[in-house]
Each structure stands twice: as structure tokens, then as C-alpha cells.
N, C-alpha and C. Protein backbone atom coordinates (compact mmCIF):
# COMPACT_ATOMS: atom_id res chain seq x y z
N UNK A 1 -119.08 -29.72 58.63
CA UNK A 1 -117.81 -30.22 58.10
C UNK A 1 -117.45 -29.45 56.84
N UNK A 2 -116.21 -28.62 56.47
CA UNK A 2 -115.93 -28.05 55.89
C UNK A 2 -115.17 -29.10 54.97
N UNK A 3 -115.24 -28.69 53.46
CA UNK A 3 -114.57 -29.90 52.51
C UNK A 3 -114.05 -28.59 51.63
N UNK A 4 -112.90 -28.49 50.93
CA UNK A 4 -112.12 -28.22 50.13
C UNK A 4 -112.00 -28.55 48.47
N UNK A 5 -112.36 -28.38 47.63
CA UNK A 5 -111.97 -29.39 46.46
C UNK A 5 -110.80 -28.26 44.98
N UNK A 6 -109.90 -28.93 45.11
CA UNK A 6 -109.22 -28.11 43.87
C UNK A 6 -109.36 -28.80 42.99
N UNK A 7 -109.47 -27.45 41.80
CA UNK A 7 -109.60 -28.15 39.96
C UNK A 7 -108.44 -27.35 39.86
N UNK A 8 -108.24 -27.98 37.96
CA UNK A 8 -107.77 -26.98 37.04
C UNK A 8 -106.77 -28.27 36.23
N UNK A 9 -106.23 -27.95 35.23
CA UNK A 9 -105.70 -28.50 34.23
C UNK A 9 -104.36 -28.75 35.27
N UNK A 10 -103.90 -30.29 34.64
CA UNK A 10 -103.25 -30.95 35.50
C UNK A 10 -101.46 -30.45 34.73
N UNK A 11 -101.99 -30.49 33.71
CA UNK A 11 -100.38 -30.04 32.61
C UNK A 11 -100.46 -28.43 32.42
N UNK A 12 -99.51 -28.30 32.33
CA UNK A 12 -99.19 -26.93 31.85
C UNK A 12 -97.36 -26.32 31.24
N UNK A 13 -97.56 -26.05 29.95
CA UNK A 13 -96.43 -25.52 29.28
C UNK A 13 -95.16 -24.45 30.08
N UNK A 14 -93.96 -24.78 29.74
CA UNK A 14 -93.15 -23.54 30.78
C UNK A 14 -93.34 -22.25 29.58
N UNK A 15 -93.91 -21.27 30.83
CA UNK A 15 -94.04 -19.69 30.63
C UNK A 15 -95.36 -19.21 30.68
N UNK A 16 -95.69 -20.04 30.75
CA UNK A 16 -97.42 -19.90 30.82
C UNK A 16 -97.86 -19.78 32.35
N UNK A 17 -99.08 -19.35 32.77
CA UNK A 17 -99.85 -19.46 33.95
C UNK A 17 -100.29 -20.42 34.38
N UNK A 18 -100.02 -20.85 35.13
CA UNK A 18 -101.04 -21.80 36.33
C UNK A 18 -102.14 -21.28 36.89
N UNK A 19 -103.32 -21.72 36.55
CA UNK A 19 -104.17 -21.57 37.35
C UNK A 19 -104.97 -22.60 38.16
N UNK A 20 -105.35 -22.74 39.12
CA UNK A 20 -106.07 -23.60 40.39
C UNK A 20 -107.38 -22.90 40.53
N UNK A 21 -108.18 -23.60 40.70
CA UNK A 21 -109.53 -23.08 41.57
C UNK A 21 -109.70 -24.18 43.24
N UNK A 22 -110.03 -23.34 44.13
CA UNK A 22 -110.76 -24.05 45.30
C UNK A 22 -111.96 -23.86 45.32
N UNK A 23 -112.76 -24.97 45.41
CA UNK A 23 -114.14 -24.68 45.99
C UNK A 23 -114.66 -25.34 46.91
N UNK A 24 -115.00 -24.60 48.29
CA UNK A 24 -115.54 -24.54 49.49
C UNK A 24 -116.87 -25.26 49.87
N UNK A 25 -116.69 -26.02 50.44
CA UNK A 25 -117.99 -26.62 51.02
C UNK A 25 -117.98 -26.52 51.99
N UNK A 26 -119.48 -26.52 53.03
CA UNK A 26 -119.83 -26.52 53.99
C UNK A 26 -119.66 -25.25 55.37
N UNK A 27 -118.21 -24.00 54.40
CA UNK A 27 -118.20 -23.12 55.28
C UNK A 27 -117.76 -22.16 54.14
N UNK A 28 -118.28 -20.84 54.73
CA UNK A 28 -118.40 -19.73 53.66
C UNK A 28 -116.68 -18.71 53.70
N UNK A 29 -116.06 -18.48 52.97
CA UNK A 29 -114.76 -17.79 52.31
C UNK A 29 -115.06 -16.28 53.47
N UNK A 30 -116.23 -16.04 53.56
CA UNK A 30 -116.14 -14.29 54.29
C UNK A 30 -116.71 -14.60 56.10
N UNK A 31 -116.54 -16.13 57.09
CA UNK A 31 -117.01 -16.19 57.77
C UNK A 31 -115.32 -15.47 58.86
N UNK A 32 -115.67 -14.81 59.89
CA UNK A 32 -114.67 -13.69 60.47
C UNK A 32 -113.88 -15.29 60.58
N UNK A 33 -112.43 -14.09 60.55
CA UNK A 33 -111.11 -14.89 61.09
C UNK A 33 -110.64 -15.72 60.69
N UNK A 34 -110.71 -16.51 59.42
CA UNK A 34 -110.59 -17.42 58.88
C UNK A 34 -109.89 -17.24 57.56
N UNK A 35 -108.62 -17.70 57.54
CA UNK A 35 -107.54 -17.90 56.44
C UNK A 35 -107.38 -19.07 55.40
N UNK A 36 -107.38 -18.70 54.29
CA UNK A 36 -107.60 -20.01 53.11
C UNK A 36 -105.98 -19.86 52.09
N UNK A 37 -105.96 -21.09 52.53
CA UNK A 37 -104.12 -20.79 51.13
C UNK A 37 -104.04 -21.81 50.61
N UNK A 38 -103.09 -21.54 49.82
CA UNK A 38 -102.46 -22.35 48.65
C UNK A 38 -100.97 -23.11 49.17
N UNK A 39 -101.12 -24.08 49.20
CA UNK A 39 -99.52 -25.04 49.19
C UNK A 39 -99.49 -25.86 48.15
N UNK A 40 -97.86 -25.88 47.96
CA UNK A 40 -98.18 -27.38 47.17
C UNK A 40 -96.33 -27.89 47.72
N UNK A 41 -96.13 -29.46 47.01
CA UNK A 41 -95.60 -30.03 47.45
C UNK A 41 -94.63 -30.65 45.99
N UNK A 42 -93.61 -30.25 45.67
CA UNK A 42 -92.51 -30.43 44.54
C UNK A 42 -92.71 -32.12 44.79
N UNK A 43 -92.23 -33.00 43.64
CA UNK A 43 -91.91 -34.41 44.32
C UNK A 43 -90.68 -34.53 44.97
N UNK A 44 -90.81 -35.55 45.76
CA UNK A 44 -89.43 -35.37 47.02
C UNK A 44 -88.97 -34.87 47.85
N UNK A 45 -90.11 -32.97 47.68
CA UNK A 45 -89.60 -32.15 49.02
C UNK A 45 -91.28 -32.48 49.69
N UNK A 46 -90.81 -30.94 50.80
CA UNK A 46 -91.95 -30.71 51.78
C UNK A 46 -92.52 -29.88 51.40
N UNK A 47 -93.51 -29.68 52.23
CA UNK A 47 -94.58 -28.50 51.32
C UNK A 47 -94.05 -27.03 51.83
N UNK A 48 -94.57 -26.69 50.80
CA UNK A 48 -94.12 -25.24 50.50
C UNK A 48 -95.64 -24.00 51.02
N UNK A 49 -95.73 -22.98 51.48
CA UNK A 49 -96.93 -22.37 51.62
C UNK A 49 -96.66 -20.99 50.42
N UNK A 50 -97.97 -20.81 49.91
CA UNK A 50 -97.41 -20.46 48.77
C UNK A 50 -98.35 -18.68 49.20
N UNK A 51 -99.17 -18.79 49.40
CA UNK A 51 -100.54 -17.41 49.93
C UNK A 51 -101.29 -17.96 50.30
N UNK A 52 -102.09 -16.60 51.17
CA UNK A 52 -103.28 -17.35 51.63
C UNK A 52 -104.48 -15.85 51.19
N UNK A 53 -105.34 -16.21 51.22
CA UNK A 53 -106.38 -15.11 50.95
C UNK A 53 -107.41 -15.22 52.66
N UNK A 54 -108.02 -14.03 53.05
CA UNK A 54 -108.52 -13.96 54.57
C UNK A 54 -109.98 -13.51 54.48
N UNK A 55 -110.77 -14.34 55.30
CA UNK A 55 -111.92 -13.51 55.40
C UNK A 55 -112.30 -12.37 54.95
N UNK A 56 -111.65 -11.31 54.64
CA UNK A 56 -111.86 -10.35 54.40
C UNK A 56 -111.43 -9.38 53.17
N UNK A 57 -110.63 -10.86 52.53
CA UNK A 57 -110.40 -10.57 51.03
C UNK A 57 -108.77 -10.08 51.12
N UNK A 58 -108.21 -9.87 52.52
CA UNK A 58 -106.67 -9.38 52.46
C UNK A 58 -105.80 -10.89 52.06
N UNK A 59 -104.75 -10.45 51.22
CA UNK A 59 -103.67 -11.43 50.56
C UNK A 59 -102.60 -11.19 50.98
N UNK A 60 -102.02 -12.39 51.46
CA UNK A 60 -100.50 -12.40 51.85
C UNK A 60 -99.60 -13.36 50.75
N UNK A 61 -98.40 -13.00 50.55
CA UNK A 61 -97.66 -13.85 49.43
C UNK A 61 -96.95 -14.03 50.17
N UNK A 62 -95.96 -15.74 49.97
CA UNK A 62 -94.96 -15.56 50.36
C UNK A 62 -93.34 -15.23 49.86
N UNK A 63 -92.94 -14.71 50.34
CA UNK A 63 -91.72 -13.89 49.81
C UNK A 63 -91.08 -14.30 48.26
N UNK A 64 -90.65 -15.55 48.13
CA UNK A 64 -90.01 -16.16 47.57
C UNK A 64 -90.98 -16.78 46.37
N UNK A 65 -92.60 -16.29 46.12
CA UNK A 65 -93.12 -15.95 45.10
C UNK A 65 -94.52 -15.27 45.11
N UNK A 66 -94.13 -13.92 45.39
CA UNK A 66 -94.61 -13.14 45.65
C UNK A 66 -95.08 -12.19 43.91
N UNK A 67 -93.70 -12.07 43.44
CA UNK A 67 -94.01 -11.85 42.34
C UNK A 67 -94.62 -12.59 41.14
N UNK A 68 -94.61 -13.86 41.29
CA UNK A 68 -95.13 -14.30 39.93
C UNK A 68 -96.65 -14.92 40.59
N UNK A 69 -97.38 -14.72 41.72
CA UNK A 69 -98.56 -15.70 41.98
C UNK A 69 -99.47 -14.01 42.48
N UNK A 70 -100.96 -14.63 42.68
CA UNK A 70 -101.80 -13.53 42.74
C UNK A 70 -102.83 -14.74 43.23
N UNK A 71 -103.64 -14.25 44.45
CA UNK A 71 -104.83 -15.46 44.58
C UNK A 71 -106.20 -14.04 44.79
N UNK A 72 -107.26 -15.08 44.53
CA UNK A 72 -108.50 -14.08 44.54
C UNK A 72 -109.51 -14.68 44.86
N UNK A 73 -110.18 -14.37 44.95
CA UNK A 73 -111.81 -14.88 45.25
C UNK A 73 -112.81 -14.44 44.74
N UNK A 74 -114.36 -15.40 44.90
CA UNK A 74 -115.21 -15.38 43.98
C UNK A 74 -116.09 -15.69 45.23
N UNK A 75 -116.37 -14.84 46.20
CA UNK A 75 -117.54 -15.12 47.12
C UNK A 75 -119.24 -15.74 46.29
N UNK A 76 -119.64 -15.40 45.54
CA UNK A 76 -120.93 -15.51 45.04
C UNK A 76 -120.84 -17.11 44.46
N UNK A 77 -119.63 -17.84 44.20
CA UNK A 77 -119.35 -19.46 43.72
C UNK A 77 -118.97 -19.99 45.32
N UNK A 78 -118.27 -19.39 46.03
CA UNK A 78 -117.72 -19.90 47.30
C UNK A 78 -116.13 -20.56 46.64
N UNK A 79 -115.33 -19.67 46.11
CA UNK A 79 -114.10 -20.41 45.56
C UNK A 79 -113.19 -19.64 45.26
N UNK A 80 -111.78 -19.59 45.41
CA UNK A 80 -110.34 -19.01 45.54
C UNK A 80 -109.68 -19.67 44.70
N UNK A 81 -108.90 -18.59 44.22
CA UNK A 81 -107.96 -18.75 42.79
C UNK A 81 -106.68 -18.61 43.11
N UNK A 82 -106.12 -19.53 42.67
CA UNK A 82 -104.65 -19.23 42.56
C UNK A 82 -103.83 -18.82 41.09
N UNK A 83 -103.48 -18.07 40.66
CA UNK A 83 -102.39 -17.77 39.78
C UNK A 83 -100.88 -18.47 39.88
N UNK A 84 -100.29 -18.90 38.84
CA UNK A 84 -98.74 -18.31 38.93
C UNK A 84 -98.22 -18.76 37.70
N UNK A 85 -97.92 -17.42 37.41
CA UNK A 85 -97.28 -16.74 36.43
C UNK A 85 -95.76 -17.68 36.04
N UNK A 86 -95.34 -17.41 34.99
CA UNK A 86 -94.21 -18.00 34.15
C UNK A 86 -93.67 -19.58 34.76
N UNK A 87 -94.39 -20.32 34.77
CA UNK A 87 -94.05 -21.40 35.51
C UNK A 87 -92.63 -22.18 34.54
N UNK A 88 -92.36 -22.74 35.19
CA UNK A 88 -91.00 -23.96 35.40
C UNK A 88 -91.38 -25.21 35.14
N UNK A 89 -90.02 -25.88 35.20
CA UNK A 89 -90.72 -27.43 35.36
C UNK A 89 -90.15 -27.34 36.94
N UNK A 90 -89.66 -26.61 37.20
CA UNK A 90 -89.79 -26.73 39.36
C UNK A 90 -91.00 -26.06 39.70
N UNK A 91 -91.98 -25.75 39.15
CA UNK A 91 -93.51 -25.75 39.51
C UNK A 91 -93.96 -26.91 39.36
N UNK A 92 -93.59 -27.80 38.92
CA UNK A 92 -94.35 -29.34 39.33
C UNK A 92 -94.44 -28.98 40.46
N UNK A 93 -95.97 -30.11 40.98
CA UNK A 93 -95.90 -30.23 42.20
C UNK A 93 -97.48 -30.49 42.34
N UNK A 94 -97.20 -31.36 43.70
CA UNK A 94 -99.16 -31.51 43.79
C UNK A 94 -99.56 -30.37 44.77
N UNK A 95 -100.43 -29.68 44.38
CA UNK A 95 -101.30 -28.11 44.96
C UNK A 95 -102.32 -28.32 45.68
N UNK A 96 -102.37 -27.50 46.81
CA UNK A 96 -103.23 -28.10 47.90
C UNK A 96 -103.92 -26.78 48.31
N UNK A 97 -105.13 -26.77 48.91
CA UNK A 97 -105.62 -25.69 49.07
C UNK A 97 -106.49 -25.95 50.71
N UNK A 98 -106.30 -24.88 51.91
CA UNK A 98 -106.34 -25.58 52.93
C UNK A 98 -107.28 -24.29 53.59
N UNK A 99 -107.42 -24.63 54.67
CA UNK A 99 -108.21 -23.47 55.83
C UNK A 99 -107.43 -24.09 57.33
N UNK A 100 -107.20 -22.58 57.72
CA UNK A 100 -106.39 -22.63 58.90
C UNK A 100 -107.64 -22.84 60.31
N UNK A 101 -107.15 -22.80 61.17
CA UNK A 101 -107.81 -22.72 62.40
C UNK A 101 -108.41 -21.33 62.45
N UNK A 102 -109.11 -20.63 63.40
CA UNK A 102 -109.85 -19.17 63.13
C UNK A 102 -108.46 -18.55 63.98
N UNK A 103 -108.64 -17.72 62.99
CA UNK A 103 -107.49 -16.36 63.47
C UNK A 103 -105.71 -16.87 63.47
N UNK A 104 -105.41 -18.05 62.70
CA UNK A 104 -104.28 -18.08 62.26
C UNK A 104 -104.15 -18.19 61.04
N UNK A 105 -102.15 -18.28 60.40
CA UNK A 105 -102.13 -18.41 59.34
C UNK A 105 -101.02 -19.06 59.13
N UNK A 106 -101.08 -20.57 58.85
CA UNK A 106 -99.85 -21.59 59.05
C UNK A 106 -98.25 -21.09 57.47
N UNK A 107 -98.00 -20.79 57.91
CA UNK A 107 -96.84 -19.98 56.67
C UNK A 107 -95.76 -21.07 56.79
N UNK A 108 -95.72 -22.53 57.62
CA UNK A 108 -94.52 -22.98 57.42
C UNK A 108 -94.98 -24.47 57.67
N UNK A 109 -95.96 -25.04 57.14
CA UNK A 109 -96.33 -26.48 57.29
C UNK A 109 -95.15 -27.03 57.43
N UNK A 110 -95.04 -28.13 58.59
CA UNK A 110 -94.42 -29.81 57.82
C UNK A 110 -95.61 -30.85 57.79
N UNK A 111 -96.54 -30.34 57.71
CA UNK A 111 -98.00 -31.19 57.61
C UNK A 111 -98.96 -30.50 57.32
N UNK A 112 -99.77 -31.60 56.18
CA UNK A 112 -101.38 -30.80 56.08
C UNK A 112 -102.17 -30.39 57.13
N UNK A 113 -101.54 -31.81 58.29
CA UNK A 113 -102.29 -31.63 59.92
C UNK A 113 -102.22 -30.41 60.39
N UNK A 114 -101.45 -29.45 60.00
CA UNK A 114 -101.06 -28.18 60.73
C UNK A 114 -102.32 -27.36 60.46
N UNK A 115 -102.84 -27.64 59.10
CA UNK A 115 -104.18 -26.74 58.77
C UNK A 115 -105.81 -27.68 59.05
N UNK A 116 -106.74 -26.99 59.96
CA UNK A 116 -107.92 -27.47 59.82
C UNK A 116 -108.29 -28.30 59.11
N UNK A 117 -108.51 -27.64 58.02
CA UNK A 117 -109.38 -28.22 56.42
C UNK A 117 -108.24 -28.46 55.37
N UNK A 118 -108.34 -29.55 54.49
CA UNK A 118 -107.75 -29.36 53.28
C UNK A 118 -108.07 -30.54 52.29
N UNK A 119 -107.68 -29.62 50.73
CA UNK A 119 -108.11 -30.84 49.85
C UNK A 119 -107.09 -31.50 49.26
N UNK A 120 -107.46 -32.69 48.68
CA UNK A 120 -107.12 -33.85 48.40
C UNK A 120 -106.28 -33.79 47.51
N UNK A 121 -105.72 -32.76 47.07
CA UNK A 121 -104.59 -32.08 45.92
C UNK A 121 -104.87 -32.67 44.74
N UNK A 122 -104.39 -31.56 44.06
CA UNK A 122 -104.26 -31.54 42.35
C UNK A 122 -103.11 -31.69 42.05
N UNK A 123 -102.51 -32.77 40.93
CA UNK A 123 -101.13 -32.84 40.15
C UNK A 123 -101.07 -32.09 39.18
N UNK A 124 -99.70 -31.05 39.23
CA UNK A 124 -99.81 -30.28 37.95
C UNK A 124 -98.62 -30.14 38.08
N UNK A 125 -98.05 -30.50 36.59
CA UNK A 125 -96.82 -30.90 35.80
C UNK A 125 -96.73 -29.94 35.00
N UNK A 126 -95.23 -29.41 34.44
CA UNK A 126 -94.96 -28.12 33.98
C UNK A 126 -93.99 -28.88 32.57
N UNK A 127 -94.54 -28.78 31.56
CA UNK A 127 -93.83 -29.67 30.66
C UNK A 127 -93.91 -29.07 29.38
N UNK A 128 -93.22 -29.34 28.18
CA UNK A 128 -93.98 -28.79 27.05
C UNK A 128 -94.25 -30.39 26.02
């Protein structure tokens, strides 16, 4: 059974970075075919897919913030990072960090159900 868990500071100032950590239980970040991303969910909308990082360390962004986010990994902890850069207060939002089925990569949730694995989200508020 694969478990998910995101940290990181729940507040954060506008212009500053966001950062998230995932950390992986029960299944390893470099096992073949297997896609790990970042969503999160504004209050009131649907979730958004934000990147995903792949078995093999390749990163996909999605379009529409591509430039301000960066995700990475830390094979030797078993855990994936999310960045994003100059945040908003429309970066509120609770952040979710998920694992797809082997050899896909869900880019358009209307459900967590859509992904295998996922954790229990983090609230992080963009405020000063």
C-alpha cells in the first residue's frame, strides 16, 4: 500500500515561494512507469494539475504555470518537491500530491479518484 504525505508551511507571504514536500511510503519515486504530481484545489473551484515528476526524474509543467513552479526529487529521502515562485493570494489552495496508475499521467482530474495514490492535502494560504 502506497501512502503519500505532504508538509510544508501552511501560510505564506505574496511574492515569495511556496514550497511543498511529498513523502512516499510503501513504493519507491524510481520504480519504472510511474508518475507523481502536484494538484491543488483553490476554495470553490476544481482541482487544478499543476506537474508531475516520472520515474525517471523527467518533469512536465503545466502550461499555465510552467513558469513560476519547478518540482524535484530527493530519491535517497523517498520525496518530491514542489516550488512556486511569486505566489498570489489565488495560490490559496489545498495541495495535493498523488501517483498515477503505471504508465499514465492524469493532466485533467475532476477527482482525486482519477489518481491511484494520494495525500490527504496541505492548506496553504497566501496572505501577508
Amino acid at each position: 500500500q502506497v501512502q503519500l504525505q505532504e508538509s510544508g508551511p501552511g501560510l505564506v507571504k505574496p511574492s515569495q515561494t511556496l514550497s511543498l514536500t511529498c513523502t512516499v511510503f510503501g513504493g519507491s519515486l524510481t520504480t519504472d512507469y510511474y508518475y507523481w504530481s502536484w494538484i491543488r484545489q483553490p476554495p470553490g473551484k476544481g482541482l487544478e494539475w499543476m506537474g508531475v515528476i516520472g520515474y525517471n526524474g523527467f518533469t512536465f509543467y503545466s502550461p499555465s504555470l510552467k513558469n513560476r513552479t519547478s518540482i524535484a526529487r530527493d530519491t535517497s529521502k523517498n520525496q518530491f518537491t514542489l516550488q512556486l515562485r511569486s505566489v498570489t493570494p489565488e495560490d490559496t489552495a489545498v495541495y495535493y500530491c498523488a501517483r498515477d496508475i503505471a504508465g499514465e499521467v492524469t493532466t485533467t482530474p475532476r477527482s482525486l479518484h482519477d489518481y491511484e495514490y494520494w495525500g490527504q492535502g496541505t492548506q496553504v494560504t497566501v496572505s501577508s
